[in-house]
N, C-alpha and C. Protein backbone atom coordinates (compact mmCIF):
# COMPACT_ATOMS: atom_id res chain seq x y z
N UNK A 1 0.84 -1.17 0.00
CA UNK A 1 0.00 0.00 0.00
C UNK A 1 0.89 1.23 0.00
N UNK A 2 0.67 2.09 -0.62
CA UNK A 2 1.39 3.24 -1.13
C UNK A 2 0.82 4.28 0.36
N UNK A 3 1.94 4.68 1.32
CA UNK A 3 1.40 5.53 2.50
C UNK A 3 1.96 7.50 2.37
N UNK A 4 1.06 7.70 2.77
CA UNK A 4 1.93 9.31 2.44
C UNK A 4 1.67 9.71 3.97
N UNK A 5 2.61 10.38 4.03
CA UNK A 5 3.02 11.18 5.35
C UNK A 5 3.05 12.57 5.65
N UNK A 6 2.95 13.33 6.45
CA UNK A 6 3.04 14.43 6.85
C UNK A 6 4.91 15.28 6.48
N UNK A 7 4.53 16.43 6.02
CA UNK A 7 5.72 17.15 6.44
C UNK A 7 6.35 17.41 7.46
N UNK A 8 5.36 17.62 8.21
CA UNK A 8 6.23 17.81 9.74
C UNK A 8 6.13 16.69 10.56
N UNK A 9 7.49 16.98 11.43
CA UNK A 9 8.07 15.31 11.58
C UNK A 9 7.58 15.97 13.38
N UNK A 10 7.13 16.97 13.96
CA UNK A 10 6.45 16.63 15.38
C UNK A 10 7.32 17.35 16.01
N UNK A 11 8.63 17.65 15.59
CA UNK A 11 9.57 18.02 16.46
C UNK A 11 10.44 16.96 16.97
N UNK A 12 10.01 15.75 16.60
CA UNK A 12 10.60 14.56 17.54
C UNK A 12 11.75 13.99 16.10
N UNK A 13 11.59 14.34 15.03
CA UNK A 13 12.81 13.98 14.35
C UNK A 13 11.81 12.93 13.31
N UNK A 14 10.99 12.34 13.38
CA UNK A 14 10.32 11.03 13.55
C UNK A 14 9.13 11.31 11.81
N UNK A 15 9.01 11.07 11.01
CA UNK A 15 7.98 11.10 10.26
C UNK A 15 6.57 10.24 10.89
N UNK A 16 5.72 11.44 10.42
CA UNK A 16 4.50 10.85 10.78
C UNK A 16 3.51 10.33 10.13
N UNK A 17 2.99 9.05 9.92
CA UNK A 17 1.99 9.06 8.84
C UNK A 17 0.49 9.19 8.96
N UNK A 18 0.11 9.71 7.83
CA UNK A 18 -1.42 10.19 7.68
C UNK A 18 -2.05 9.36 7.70
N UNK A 19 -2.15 7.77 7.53
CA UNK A 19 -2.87 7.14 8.01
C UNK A 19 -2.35 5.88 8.12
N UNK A 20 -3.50 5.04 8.85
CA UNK A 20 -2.73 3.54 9.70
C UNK A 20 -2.56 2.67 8.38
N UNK A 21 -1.43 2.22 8.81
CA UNK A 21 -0.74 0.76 7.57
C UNK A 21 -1.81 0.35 7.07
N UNK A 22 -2.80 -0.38 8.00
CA UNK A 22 -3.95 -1.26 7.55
C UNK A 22 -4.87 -0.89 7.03
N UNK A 23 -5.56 -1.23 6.47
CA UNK A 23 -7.03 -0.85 5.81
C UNK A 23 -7.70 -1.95 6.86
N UNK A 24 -8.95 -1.38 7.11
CA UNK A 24 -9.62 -1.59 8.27
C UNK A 24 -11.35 -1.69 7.42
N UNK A 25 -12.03 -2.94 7.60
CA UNK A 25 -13.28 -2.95 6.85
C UNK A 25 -13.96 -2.76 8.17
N UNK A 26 -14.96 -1.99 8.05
CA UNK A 26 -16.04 -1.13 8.57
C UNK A 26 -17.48 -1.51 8.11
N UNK A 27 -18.51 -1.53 9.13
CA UNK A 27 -19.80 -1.27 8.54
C UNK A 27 -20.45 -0.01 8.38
N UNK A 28 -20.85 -0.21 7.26
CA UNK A 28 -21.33 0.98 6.64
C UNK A 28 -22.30 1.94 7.84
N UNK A 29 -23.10 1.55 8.22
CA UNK A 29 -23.62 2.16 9.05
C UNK A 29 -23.15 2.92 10.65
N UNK A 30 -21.64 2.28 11.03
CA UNK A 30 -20.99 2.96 11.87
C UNK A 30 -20.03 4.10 11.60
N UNK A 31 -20.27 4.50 10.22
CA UNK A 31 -19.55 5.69 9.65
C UNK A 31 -20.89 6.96 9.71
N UNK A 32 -19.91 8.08 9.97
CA UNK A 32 -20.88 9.07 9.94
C UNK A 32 -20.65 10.18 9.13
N UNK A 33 -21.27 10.30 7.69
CA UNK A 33 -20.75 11.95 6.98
C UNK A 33 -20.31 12.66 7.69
N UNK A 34 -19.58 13.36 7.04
CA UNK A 34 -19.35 15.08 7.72
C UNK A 34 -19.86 15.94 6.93
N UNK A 35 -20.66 15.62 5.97
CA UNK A 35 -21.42 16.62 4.85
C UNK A 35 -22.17 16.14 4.80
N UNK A 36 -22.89 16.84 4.38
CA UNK A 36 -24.65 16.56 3.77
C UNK A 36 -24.13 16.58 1.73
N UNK A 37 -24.62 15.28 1.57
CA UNK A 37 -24.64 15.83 -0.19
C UNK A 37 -25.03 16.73 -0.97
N UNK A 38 -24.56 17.87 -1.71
CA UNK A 38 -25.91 18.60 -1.93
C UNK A 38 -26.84 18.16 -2.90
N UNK A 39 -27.50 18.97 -2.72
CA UNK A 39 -29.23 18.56 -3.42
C UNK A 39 -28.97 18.16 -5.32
N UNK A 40 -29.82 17.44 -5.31
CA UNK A 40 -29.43 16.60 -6.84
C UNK A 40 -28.04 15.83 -7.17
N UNK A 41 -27.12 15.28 -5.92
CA UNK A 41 -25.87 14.75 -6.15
C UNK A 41 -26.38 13.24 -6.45
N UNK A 42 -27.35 12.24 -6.09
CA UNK A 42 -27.90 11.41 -6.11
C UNK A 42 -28.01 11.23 -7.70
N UNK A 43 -28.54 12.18 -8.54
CA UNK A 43 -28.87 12.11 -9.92
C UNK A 43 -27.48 12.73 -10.71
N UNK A 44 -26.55 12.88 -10.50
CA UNK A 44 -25.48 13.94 -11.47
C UNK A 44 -25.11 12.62 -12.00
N UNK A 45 -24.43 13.28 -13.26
CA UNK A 45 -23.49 12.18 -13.59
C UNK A 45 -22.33 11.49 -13.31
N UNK A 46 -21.93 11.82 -12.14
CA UNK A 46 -20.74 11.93 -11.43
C UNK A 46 -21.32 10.65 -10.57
N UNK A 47 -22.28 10.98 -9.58
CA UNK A 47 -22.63 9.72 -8.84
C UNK A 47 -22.83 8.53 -9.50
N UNK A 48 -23.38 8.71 -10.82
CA UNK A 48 -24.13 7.59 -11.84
C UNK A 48 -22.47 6.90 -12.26
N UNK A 49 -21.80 7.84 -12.64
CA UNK A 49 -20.39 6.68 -12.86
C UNK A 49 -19.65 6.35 -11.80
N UNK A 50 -20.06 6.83 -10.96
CA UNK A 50 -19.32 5.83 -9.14
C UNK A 50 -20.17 5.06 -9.27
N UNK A 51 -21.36 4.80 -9.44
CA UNK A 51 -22.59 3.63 -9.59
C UNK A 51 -21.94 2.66 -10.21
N UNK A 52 -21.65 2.88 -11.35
CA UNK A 52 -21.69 2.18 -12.22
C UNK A 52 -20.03 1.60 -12.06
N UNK A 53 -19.56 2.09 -11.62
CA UNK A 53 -18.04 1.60 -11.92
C UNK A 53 -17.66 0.39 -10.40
N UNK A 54 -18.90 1.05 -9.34
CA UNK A 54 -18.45 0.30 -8.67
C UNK A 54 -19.35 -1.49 -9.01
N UNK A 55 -20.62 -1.17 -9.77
CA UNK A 55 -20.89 -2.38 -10.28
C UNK A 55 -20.02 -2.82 -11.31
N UNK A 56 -19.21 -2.29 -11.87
CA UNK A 56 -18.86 -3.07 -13.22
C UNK A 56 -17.48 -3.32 -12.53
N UNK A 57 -16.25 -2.78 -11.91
CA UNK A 57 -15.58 -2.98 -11.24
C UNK A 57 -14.83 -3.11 -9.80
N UNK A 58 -15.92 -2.85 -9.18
CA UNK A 58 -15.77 -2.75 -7.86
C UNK A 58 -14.72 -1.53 -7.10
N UNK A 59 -14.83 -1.09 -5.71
CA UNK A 59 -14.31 0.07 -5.30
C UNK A 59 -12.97 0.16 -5.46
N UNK A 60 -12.85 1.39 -5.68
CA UNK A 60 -11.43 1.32 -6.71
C UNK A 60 -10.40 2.10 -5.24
N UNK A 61 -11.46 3.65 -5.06
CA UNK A 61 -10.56 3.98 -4.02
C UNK A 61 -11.08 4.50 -2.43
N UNK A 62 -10.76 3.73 -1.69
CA UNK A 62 -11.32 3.84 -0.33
C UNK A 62 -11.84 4.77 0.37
N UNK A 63 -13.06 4.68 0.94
CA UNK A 63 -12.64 6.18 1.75
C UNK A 63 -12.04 5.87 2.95
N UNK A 64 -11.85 7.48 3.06
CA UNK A 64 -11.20 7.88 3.91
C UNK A 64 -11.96 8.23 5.76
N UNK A 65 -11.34 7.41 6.95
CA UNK A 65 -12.36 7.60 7.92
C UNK A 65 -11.49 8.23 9.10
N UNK A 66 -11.96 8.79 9.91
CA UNK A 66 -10.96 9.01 11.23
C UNK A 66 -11.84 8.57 12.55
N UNK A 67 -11.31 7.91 13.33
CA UNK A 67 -12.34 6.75 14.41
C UNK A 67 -13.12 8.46 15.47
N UNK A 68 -14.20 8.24 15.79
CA UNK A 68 -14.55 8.95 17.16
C UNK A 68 -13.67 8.81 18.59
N UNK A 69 -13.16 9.73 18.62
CA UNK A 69 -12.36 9.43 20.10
C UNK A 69 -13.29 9.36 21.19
N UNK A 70 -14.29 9.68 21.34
CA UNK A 70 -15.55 9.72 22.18
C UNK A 70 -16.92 8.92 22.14
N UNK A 71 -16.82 7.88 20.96
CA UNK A 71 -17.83 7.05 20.96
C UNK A 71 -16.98 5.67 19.79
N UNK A 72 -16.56 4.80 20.68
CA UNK A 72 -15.91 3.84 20.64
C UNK A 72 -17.28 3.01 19.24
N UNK A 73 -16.54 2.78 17.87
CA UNK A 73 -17.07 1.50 17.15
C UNK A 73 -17.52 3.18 15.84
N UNK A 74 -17.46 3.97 16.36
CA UNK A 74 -17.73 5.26 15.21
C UNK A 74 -16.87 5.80 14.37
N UNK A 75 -17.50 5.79 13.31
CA UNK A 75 -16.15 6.17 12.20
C UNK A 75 -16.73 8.03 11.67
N UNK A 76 -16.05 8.84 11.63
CA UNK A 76 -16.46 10.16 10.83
C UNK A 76 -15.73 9.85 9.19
N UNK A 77 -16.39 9.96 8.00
CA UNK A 77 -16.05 10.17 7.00
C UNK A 77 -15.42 11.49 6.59
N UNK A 78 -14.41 11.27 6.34
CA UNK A 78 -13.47 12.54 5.43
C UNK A 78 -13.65 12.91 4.20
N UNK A 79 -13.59 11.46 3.48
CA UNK A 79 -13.19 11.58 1.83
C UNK A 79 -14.40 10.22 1.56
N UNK A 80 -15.05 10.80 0.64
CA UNK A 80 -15.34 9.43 -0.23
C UNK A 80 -16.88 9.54 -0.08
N UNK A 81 -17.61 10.50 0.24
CA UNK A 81 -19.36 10.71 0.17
C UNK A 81 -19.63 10.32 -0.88
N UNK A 82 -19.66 10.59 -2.34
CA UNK A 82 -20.56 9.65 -3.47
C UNK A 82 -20.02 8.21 -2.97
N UNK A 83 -19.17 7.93 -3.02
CA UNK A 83 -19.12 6.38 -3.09
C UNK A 83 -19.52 5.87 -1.72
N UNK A 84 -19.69 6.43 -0.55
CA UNK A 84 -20.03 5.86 0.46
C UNK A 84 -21.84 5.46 0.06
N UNK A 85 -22.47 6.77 -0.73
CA UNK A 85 -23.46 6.86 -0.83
C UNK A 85 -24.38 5.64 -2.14
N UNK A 86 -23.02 5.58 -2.99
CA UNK A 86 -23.20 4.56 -4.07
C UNK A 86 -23.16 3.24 -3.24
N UNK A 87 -22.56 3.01 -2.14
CA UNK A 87 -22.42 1.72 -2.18
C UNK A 87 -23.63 1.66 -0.92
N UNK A 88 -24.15 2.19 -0.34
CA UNK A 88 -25.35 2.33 0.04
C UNK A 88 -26.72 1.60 -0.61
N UNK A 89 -26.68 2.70 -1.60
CA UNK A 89 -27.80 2.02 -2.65
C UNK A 89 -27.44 0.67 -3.20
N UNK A 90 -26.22 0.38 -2.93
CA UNK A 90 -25.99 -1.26 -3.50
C UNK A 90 -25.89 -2.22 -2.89
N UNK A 91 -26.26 -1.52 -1.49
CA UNK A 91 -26.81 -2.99 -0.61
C UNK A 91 -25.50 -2.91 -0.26
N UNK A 92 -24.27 -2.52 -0.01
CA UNK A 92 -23.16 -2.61 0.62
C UNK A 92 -23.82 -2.57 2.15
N UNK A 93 -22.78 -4.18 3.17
CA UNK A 93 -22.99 -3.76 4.32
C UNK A 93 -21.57 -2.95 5.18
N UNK A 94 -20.52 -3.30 4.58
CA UNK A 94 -19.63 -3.14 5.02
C UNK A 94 -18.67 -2.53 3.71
N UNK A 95 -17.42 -1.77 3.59
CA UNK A 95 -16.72 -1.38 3.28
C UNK A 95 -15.27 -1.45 3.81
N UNK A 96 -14.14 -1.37 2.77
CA UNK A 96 -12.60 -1.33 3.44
C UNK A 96 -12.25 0.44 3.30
N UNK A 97 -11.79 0.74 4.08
CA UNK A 97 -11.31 2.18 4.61
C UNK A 97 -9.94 2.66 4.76
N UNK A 98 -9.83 3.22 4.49
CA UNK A 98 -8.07 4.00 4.70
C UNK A 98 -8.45 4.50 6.10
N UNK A 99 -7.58 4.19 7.02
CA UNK A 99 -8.14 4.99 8.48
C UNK A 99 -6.89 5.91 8.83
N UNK A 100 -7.82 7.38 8.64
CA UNK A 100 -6.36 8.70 9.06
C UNK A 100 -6.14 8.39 10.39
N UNK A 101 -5.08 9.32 10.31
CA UNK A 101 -4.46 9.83 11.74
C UNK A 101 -4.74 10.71 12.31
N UNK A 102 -4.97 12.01 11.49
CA UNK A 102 -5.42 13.63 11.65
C UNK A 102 -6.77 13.41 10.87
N UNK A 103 -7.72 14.22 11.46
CA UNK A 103 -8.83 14.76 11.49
C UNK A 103 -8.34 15.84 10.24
N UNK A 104 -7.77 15.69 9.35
CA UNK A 104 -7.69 16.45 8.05
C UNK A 104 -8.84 16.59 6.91
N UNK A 105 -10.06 17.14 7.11
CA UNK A 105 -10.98 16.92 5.86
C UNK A 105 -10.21 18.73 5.09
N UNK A 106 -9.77 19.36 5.48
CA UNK A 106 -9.47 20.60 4.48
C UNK A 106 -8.77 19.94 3.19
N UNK A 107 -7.66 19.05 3.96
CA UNK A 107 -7.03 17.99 2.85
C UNK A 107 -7.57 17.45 1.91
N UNK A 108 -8.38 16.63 2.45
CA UNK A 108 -9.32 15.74 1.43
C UNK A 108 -10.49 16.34 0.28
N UNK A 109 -11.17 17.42 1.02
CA UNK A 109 -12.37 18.02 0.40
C UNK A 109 -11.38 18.86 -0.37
N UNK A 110 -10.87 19.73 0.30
CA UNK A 110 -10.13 21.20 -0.99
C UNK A 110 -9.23 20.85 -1.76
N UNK A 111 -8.28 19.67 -1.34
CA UNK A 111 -6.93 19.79 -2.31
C UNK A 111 -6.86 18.30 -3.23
N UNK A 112 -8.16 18.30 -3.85
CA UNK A 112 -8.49 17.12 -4.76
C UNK A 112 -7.61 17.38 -5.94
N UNK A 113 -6.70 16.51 -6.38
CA UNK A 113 -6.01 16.38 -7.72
C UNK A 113 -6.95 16.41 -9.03
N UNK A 114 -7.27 17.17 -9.67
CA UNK A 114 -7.76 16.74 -11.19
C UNK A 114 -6.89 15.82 -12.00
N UNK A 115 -7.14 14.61 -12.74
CA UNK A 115 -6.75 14.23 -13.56
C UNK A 115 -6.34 14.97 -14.74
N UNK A 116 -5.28 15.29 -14.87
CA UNK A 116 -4.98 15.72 -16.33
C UNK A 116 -5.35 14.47 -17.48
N UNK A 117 -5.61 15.34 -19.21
CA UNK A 117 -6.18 14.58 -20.12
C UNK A 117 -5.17 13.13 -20.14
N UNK A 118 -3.68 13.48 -19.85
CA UNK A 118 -2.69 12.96 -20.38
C UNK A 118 -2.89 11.26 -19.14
N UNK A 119 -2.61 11.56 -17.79
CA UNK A 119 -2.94 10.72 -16.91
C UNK A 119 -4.23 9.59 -17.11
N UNK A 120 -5.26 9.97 -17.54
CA UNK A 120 -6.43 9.64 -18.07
C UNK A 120 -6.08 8.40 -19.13
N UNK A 121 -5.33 9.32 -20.10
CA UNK A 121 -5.10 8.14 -20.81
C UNK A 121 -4.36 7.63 -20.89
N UNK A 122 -3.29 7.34 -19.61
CA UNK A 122 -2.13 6.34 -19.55
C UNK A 122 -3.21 5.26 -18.40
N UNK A 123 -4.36 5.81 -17.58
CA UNK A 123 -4.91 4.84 -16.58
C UNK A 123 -5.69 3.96 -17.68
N UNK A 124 -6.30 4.93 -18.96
CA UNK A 124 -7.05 3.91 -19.59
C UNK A 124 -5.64 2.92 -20.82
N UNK A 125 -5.02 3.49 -20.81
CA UNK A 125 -3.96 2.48 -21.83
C UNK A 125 -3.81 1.35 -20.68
N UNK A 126 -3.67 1.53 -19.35
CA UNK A 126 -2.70 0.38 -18.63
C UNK A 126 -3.91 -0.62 -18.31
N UNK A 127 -5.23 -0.32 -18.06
CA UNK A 127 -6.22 -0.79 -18.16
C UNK A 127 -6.33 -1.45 -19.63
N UNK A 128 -6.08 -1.15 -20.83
CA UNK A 128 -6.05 -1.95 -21.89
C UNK A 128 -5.77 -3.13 -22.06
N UNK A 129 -3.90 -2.55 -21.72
CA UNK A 129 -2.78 -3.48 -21.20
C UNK A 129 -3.17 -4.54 -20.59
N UNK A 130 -3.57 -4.64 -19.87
CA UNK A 130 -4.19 -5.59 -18.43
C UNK A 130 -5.54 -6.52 -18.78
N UNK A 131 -5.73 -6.03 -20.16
CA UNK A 131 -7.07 -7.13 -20.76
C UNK A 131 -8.96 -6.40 -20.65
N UNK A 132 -8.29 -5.07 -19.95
CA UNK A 132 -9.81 -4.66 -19.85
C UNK A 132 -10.08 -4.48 -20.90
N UNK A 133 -11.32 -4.80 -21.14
CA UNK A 133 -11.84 -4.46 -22.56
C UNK A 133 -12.41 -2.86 -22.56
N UNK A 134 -12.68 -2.35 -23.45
CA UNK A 134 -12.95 -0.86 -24.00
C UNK A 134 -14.14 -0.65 -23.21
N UNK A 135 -15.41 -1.87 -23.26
CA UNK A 135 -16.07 -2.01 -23.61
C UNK A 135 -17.15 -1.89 -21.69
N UNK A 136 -15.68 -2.56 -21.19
CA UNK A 136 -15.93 -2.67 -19.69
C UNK A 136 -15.13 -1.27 -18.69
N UNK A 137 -14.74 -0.66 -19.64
CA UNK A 137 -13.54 1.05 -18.96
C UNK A 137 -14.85 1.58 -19.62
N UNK A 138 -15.78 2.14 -20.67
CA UNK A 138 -16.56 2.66 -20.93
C UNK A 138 -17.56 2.49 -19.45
N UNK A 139 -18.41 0.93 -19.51
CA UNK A 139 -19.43 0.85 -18.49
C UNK A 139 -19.01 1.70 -17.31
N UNK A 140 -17.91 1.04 -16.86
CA UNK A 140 -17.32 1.44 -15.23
C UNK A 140 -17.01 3.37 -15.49
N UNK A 141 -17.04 4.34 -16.25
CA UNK A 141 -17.00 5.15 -16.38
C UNK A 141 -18.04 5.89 -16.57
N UNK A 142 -18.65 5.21 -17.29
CA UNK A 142 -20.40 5.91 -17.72
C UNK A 142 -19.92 6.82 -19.01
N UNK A 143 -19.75 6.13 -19.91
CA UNK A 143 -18.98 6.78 -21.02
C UNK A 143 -19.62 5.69 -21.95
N UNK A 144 -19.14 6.19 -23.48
CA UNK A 144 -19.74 5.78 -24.41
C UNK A 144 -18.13 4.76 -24.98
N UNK A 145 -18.29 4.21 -25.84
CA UNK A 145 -17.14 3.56 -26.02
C UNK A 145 -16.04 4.06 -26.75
N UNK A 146 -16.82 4.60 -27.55
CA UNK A 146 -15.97 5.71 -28.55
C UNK A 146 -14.85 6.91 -28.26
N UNK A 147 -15.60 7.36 -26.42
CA UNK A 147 -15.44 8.29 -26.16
C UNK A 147 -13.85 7.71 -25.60
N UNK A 148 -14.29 6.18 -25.04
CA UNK A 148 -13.19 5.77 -23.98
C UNK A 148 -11.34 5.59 -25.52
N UNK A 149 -12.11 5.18 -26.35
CA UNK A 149 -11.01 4.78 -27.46
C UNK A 149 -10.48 5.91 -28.07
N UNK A 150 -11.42 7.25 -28.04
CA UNK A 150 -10.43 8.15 -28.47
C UNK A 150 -9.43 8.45 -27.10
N UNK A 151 -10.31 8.64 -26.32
CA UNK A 151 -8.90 8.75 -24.83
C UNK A 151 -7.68 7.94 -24.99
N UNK A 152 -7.88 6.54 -25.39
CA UNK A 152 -6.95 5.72 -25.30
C UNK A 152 -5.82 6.27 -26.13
N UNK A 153 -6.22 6.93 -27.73
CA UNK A 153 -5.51 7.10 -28.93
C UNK A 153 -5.01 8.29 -28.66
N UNK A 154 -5.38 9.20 -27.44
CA UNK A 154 -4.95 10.52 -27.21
C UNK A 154 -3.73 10.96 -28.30
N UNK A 155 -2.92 10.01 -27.38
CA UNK A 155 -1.43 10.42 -27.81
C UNK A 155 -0.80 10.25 -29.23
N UNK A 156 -1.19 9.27 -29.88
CA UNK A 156 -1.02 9.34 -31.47
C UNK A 156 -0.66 10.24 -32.27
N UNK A 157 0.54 9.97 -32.62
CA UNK A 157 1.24 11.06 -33.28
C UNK A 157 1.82 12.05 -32.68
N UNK A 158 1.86 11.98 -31.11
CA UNK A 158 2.23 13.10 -30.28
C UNK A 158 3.77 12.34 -29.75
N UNK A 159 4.59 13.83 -30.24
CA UNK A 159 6.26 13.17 -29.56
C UNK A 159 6.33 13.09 -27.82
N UNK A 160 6.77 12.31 -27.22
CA UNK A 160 7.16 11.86 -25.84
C UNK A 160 7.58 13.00 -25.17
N UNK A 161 8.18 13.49 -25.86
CA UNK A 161 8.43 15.76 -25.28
C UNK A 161 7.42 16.03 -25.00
N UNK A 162 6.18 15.90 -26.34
CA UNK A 162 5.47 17.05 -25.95
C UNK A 162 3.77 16.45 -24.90
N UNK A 163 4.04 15.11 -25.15
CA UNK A 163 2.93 14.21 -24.27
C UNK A 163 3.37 14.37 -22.28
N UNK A 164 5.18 14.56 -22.14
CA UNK A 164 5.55 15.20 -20.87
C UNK A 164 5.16 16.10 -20.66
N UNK A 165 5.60 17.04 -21.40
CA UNK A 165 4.69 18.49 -21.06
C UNK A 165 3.24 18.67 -21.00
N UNK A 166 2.45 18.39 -21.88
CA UNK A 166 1.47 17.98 -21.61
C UNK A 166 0.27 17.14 -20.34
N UNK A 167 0.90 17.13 -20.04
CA UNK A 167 0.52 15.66 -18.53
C UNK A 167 0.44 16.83 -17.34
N UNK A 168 0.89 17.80 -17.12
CA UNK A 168 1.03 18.82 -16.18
C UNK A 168 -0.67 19.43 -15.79
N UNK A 169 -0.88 19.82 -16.94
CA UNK A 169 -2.31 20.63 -17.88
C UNK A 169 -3.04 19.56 -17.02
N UNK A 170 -3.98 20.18 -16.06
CA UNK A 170 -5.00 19.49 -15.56
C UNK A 170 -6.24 19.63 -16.53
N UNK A 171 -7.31 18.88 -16.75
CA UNK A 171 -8.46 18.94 -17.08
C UNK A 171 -9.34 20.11 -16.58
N UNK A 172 -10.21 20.58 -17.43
CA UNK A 172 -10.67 22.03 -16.82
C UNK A 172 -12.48 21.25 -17.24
């Protein structure tokens, strides 16, 4: 498992990490939002391809929980409301969790990475690679197939210079 850590080492010399080694499966119902969804997130298309991706491929990336220090068996959610909420509607009873260390949601909610175009289509090339079919990266996306194969072909004809540079350029 790939762990990331804090910059500051405490004063004690010591790196600290942001969350525990283990992934820790949880029932769904002992987690508690820290947001309310807003209104119409249930219908966007955004929830509909966490729907769908987690039926066609199952949960890709965990959320994120930090335990209640004051009510022992309680989890507060940080990161991961559509999909907590997708896997809700799918009859999920339980889930696996990244469990923080710090009570960090500024982290999680504000400083979300966009996929650049370029990233996109090295996740859908390596997904190729690996035997997924077009056909099953479309479903799990909520995409059309066409849409997923021009992503794939992005780079075609593009020199390795300018596909580096390129990769920076987040998606707008």
């Amino acid at each position: 498992m790939n762990e990331e850590c804090k910059g500051d080492d405490g004063g004690d010399g010591r790196i600290h990490f942001a969350f525990d080694r283990d992934i820790q499966t949880i029932a769904i119902s002992a987690i508690v939002p820290l947001k309310s969804l807003p209104e119409g997130a249930r219908e966007s298309r955004k929830f509909a391809q966490v729907l769908s991706s987690i039926k066609a491929i199952g949960l890709v990336e965990a959320p994120v929980v930090i335990a209640d220090t004051r009510s022992a068996g309680t989890w507060y959610l940080l990161d991961g409301h559509l999909r907590l909420e997708a896997l809700k509607e799918l009859g999920f009873a339980k889930v696996e969790c990244l469990v923080a260390t710090d009570d960090d949601t500024y982290t999680y909610n504000k400083r979300v990475n966009r996929l650049a175009p370029i990233e996109e289509h090295r996740m859908i090339a390596r997904a190729i690679e690996r035997g997924v079919s077009s056909a099953d990266i479309a479903d799990a996306l909520g995409l059309q197939v066409e849409s997923v194969i021009r992503r794939f072909r992005l780079l075609e004809g593009i020199s390795p210079e300018v596909a580096e540079m390129l990769k920076i350029r987040p998606a707008r």
